[in-house]
Protein backbone atom coordinates (compact mmCIF):
# COMPACT_ATOMS: atom_id res chain seq x y z
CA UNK A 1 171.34 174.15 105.54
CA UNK A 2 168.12 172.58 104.46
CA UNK A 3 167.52 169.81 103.52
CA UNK A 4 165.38 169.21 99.92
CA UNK A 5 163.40 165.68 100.21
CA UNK A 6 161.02 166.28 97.29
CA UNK A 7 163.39 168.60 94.52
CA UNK A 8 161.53 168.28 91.58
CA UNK A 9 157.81 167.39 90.86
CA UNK A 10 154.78 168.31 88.44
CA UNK A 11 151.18 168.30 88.59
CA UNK A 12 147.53 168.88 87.22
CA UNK A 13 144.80 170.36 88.16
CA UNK A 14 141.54 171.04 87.22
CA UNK A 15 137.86 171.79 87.68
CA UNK A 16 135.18 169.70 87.04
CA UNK A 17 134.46 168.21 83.74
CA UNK A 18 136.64 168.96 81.17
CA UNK A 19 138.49 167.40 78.03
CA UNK A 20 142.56 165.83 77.87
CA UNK A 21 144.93 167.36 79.08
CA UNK A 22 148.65 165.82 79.04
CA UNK A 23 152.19 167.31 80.58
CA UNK A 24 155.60 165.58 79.60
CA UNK A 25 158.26 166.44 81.52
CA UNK A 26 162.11 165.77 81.11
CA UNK A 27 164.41 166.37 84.70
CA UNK A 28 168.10 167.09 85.05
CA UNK A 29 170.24 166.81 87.83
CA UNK A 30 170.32 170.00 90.46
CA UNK A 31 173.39 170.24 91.46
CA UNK A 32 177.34 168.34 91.87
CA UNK A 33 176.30 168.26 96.00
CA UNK A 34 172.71 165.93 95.50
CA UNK A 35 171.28 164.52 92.81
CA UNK A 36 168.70 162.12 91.28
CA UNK A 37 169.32 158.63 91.95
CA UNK A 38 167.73 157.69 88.76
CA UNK A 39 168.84 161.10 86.85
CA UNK A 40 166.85 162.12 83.14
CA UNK A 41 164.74 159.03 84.24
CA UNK A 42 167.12 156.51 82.84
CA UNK A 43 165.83 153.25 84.72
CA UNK A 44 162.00 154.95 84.95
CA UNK A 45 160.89 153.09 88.08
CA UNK A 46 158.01 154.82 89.01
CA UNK A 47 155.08 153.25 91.78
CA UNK A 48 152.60 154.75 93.39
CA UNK A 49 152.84 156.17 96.84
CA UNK A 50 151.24 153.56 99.17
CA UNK A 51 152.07 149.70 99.43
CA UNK A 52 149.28 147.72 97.79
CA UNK A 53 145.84 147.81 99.40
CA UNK A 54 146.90 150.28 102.13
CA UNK A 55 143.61 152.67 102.76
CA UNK A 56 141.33 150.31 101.85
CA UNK A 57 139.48 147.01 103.49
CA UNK A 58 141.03 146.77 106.93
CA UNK A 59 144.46 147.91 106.05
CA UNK A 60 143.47 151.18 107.17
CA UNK A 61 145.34 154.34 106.93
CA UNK A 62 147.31 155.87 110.07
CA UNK A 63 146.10 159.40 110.76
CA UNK A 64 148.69 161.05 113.30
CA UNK A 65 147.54 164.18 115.37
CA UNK A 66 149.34 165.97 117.52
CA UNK A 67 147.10 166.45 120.15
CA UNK A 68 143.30 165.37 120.00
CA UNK A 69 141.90 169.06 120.21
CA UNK A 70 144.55 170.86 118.20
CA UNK A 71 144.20 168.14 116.36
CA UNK A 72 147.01 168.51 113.61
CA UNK A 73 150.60 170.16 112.85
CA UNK A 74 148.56 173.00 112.49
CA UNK A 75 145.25 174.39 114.13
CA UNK A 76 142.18 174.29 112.23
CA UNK A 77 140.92 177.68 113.24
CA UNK A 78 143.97 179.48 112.19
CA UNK A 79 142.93 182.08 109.16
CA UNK A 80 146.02 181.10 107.20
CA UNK A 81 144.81 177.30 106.97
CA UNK A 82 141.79 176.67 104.96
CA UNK A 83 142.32 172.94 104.90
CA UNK A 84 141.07 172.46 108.32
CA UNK A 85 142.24 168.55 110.43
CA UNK A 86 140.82 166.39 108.04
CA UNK A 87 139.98 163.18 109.47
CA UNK A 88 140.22 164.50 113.30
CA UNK A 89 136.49 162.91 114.99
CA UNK A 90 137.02 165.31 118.50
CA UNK A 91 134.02 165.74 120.43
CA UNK A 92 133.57 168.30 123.13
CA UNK A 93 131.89 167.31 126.91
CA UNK A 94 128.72 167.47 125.77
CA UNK A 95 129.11 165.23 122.62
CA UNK A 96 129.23 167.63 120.06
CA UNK A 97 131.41 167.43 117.20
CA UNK A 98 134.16 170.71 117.17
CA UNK A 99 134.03 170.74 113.15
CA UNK A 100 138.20 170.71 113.59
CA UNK A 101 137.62 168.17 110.15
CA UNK A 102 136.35 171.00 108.22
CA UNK A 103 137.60 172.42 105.47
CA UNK A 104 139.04 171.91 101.70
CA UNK A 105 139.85 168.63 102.24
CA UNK A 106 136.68 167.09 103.57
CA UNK A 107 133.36 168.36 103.40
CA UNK A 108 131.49 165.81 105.19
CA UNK A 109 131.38 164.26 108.58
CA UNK A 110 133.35 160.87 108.65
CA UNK A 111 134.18 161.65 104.96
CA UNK A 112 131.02 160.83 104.18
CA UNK A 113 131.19 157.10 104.56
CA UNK A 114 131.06 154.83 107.91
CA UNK A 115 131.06 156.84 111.08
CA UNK A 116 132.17 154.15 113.47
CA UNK A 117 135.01 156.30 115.70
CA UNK A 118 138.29 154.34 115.51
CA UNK A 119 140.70 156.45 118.07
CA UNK A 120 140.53 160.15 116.94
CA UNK A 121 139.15 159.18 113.64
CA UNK A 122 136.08 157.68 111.71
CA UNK A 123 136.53 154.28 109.70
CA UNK A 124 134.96 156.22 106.67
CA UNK A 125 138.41 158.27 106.68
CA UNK A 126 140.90 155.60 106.86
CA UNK A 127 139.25 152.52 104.67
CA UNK A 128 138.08 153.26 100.87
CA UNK A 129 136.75 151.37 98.33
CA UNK A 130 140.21 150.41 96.51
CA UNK A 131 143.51 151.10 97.06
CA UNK A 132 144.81 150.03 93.41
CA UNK A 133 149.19 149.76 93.12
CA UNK A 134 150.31 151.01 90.69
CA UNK A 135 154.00 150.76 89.09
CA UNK A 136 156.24 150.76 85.96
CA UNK A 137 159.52 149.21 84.90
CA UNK A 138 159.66 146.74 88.24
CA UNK A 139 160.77 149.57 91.29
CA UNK A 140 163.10 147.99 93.11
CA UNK A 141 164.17 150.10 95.99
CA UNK A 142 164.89 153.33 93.86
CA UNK A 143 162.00 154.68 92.24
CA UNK A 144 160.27 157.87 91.69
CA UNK A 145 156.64 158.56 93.23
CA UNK A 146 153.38 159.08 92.15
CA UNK A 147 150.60 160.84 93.71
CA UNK A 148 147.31 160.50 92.60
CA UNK A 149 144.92 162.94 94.75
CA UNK A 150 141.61 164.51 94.14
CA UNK A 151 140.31 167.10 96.53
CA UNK A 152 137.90 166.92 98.68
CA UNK A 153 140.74 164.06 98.83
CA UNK A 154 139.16 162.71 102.81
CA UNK A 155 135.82 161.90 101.03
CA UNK A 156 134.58 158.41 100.24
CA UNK A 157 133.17 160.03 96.86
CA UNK A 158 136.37 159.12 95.65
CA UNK A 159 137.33 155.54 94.90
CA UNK A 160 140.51 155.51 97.11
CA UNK A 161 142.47 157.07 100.16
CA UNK A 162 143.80 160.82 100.02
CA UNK A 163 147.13 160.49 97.98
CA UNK A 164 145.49 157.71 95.54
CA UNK A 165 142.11 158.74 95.03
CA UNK A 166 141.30 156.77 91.81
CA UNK A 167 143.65 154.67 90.04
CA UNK A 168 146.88 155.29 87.88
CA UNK A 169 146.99 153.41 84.27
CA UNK A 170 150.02 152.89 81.57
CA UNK A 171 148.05 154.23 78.78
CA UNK A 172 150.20 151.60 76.44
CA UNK A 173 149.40 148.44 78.83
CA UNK A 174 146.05 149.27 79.67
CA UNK A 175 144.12 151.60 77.04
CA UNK A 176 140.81 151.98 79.17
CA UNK A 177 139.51 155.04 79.73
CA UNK A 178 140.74 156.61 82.87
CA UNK A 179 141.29 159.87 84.47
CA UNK A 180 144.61 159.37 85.84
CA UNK A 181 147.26 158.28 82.71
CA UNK A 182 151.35 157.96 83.33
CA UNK A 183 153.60 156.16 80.50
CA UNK A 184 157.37 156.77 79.99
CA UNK A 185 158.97 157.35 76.50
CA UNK A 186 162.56 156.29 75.91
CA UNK A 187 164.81 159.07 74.54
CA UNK A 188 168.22 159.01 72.40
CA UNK A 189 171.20 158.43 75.09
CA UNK A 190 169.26 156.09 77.51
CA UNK A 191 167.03 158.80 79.16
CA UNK A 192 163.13 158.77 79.43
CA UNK A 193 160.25 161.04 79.25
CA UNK A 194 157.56 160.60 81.56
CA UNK A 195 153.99 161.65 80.04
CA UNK A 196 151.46 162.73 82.62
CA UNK A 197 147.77 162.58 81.24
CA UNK A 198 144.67 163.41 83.25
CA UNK A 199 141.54 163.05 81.14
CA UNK A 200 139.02 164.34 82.74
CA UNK A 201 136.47 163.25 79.84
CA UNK A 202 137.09 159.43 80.24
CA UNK A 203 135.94 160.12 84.37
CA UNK A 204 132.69 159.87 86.27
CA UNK A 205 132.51 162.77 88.46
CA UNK A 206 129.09 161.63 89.75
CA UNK A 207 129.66 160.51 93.67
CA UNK A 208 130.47 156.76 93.82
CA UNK A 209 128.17 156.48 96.96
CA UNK A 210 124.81 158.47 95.95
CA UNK A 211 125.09 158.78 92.02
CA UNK A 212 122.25 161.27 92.12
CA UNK A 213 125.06 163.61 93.54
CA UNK A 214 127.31 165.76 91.25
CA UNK A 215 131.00 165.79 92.88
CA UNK A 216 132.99 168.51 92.40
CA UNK A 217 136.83 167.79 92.29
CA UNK A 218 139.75 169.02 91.35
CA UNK A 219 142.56 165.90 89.98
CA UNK A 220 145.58 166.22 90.91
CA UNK A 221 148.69 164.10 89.32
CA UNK A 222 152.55 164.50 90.07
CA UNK A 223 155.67 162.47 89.99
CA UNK A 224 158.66 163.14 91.78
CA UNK A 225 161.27 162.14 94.50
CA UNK A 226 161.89 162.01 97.76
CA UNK A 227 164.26 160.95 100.76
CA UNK A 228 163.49 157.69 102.15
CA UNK A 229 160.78 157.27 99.40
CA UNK A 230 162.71 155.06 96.43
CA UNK A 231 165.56 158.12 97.04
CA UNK A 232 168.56 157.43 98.97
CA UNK A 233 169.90 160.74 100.12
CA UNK A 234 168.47 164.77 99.62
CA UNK A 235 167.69 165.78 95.77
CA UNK A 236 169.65 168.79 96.92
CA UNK A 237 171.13 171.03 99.63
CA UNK A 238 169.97 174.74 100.25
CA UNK A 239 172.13 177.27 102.40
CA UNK A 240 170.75 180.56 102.30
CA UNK A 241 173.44 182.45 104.18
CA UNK A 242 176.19 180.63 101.92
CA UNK A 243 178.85 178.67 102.73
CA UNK A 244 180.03 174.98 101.54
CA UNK A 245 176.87 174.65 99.79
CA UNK A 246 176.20 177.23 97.07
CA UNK A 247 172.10 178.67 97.78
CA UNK A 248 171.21 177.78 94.30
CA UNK A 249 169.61 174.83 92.16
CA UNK A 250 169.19 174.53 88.60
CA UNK A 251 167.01 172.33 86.51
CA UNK A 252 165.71 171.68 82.93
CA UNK A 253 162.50 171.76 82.16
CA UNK A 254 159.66 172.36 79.24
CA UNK A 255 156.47 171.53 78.26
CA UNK A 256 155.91 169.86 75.51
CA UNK A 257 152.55 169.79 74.71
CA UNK A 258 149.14 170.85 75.97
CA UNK A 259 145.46 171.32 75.11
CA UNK A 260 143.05 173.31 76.52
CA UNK A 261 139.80 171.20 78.10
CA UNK A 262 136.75 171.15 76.90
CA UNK A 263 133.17 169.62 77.52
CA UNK A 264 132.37 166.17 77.69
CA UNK A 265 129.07 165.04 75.36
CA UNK A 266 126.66 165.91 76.97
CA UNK A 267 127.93 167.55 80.16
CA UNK A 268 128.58 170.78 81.79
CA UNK A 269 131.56 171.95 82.35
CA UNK A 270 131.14 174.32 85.26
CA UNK A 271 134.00 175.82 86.17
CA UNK A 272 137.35 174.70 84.62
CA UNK A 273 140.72 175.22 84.53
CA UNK A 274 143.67 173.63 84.86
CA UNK A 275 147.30 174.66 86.36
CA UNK A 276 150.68 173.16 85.95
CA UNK A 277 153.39 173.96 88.34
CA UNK A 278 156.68 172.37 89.67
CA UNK A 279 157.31 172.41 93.41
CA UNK A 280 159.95 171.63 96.37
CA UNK A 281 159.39 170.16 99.68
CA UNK A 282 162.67 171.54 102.34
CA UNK A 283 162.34 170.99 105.71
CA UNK A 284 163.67 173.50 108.73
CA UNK A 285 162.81 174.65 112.04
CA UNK A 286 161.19 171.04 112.08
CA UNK A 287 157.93 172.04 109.79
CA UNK A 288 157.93 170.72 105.99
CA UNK A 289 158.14 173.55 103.67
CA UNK A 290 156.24 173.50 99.79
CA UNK A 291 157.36 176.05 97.21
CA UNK A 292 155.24 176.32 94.26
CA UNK A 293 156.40 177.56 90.73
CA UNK A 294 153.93 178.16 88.65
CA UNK A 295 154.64 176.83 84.65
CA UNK A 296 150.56 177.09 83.49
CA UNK A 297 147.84 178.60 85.04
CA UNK A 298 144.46 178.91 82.44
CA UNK A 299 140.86 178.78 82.97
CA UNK A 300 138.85 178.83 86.28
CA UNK A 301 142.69 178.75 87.86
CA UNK A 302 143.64 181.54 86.32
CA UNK A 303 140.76 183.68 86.92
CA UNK A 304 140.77 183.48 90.99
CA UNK A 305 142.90 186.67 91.65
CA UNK A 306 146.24 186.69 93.03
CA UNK A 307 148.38 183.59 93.68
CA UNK A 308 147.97 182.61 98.07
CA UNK A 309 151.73 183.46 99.05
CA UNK A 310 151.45 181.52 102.34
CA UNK A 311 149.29 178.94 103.62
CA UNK A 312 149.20 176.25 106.30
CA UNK A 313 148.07 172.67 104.99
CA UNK A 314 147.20 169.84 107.43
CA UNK A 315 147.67 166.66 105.71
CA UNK A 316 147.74 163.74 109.07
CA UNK A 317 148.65 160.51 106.60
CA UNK A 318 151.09 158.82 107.84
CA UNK A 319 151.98 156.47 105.46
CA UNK A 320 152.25 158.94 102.60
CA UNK A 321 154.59 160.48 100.14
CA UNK A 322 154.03 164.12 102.07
C-alpha cells in the first residue's frame, strides 16, 4: 500500500518574459479511506513552505547528502538525472571541484554567491537575500502549502532559497506588482477557490547580483498538501494489487480561466511557454515518487518533443515541502 503525502497540487511554468497568466483551481475529496483535512478549501489556510526567515541571513538552510561523493539520493552522473547534487561543494585529492553541483538546478559554482565551504556545502547555497513568509487566513496547524520555486532554483540570482525563490503576495492585500500572486475566493456552501497568478510582466528577470546579466528562469507556483506539513494523516491510500484499499482516486478539477503570455514593453520574450499540470507525491521502496498529469502544455513547453517518462531529481533541502 502506498502511502500519498502530497495528493493533489497545481503549478506554472514558464519561460522567460512573458505576460499574466492565472490558474484557479477547486479540489474535492479522493476517497472515503483519506481525505483533505481542510476539504473544497473551506477554512483556506494556506502559508508558505518554510518558517519565516529560514534560507536567508544566518538561518541557513540544511542540505542533507547521503554520502559526500555520491553526494545525493541519487548520483549526479546517472543519464536519467539531469538535475545533478545541487549544493554538494566535494573536492577531489588534489583540490579540484567534481562538478557533482551541476546541472538544472544550479549553474554556477557556490550558486553564484559566497563561496565560503560550510560542511559539504557553500554559504552562497544555504543563505539568500530574503526569505519572505508568506500566509493567508491565520494557519494554525492545518494548512495547505505553497511553493514558490524558480529554476536555476540553487542560484543567488534569485531573491530567496530553492522552494521560495521570490516572494508570494495576496493580490487583494497587497496590489504591487509581483510575479508570484495567490488569493482565495469564497464560494456558495462555505468552500473556496484558490487563484494562482504568476505574472511574469510585473518581474525583473535581470540577475539581482550583476544586473548587466539576463537570467533565464522558469517560475514555478503550486499549492497543495502534505503529511506532516499542515496535514494530519495521507491525502489517500494506493494498493495496486487490491485489497482493503480500492487502487483508485478520484478528484474534481477545471480550469477556469487562462491567457496566453505575451511580451513585456519593451522586452524580448525569448522562449516562452507555460504548462499547467497536477501531480502526486507516494512513497515506496523508501524513494519519494512524483506523478505528473499534464492539464496545459502551450508555447516553448509544448514544442520540446515528447513528455520525459522517468527522471531522477535530487532536491537535498531539508527543511522543505519535498
Amino acid at each position: 500500500m502506498h502511502n500519498v503525502s502530497a495528493f493533489f497540487r497545481f503549478l506554472r511554468r514558464l519561460l522567460p518574459i512573458a505576460a499574466l497568466a492565472c490558474l484557479i483551481c477547486l479540489t474535492a475529496a479522493p476517497s472515503a479511506h483519506a481525505d483533505f483535512d481542510d476539504r473544497g478549501l473551506v477554512a483556506g489556510r494556506v502559508r508558505s513552505s518554510y518558517a519565516p526567515g529560514v534560507g536567508s541571513g544566518a538561518q541557513w538552510l540544511t542540505l542533507w547528502y547521503q554520502t559526500p561523493v555520491a553526494g545525493c539520493r541519487f548520483d549526479a552522473r546517472d543519464p536519467l538525472n539531469p538535475f545533478g547534487c545541487p549544493g554538494l561543494a566535494w573536492r577531489d585529492p588534489y583540490g579540484r571541484d567534481l562538478g557533482r553541483w551541476r546541472g538544472y538546478l544550479q549553474v554556477e559554482p557556490s550558486c553564484g554567491g559566497d563561496g565560503t565551504l560550510i560542511g559539504d556545502s557553500w554559504i552562497g547555497c544555504i543563505s539568500y537575500a530574503s526569505s519572505r513568509f508568506f500566509s493567508l487566513n491565520r494557519p494554525l496547524d492545518q494548512y495547505w502549502v505553497a511553493v514558490a520555486n524558480s529554476e536555476p532554483s540553487f542560484n543567488q540570482c534569485n531573491d530567496g532559497p530553492p522552494g521560495f525563490s521570490h516572494r508570494i503576495t495576496d493580490p487583494i492585500a497587497d496590489p504591487t506588482p509581483n510575479l508570484y500572486k495567490l488569493a482565495m475566493e469564497g464560494l456558495p456552501g462555505g468552500a473556496k477557490r484558490a487563484h494562482l497568478i504568476i505574472n511574469a510582466s510585473q518581474h525583473d528577470f535581470r540577475c539581482r547580483y550583476d544586473r548587466s546579466r539576463r537570467n533565464f528562469v522558469q517560475p514555478f507556483l503550486s499549492l497543495g498538501d502534505q503529511q506532516g506539513h499542515g496535514q494530519s494523516g495521507p491525502v489517500a491510500m494506493l494498493n495496486r494489487s487490491g485489497g482493503r484499499y480500492p487502487g483508485a482516486v478520484s478528484w474534481t478539477s477545471r480550469v477556469y480561466d487562462y491567457q496566453p503570455f505575451g511580451c513585456k514593453p519593451g522586452e524580448d520574450c525569448g522562449n516562452k511557454g507555460v504548462q499547467a499540470d497536477f501531480y502526486a507525491i507516494a512513497t515506496w521502496n523508501g524513494v519519494k515518487r512524483l506523478l505528473f498529469v499534464k492539464l496545459i502544455n502551450e508555447g516553448a513547453m509544448a514544442s520540446q518533443g515528447d513528455p520525459v517518462l522517468r527522471a531522477k531529481w535530487n532536491w537535498p533541502v531539508w527543511e522543505s515541502f519535498y
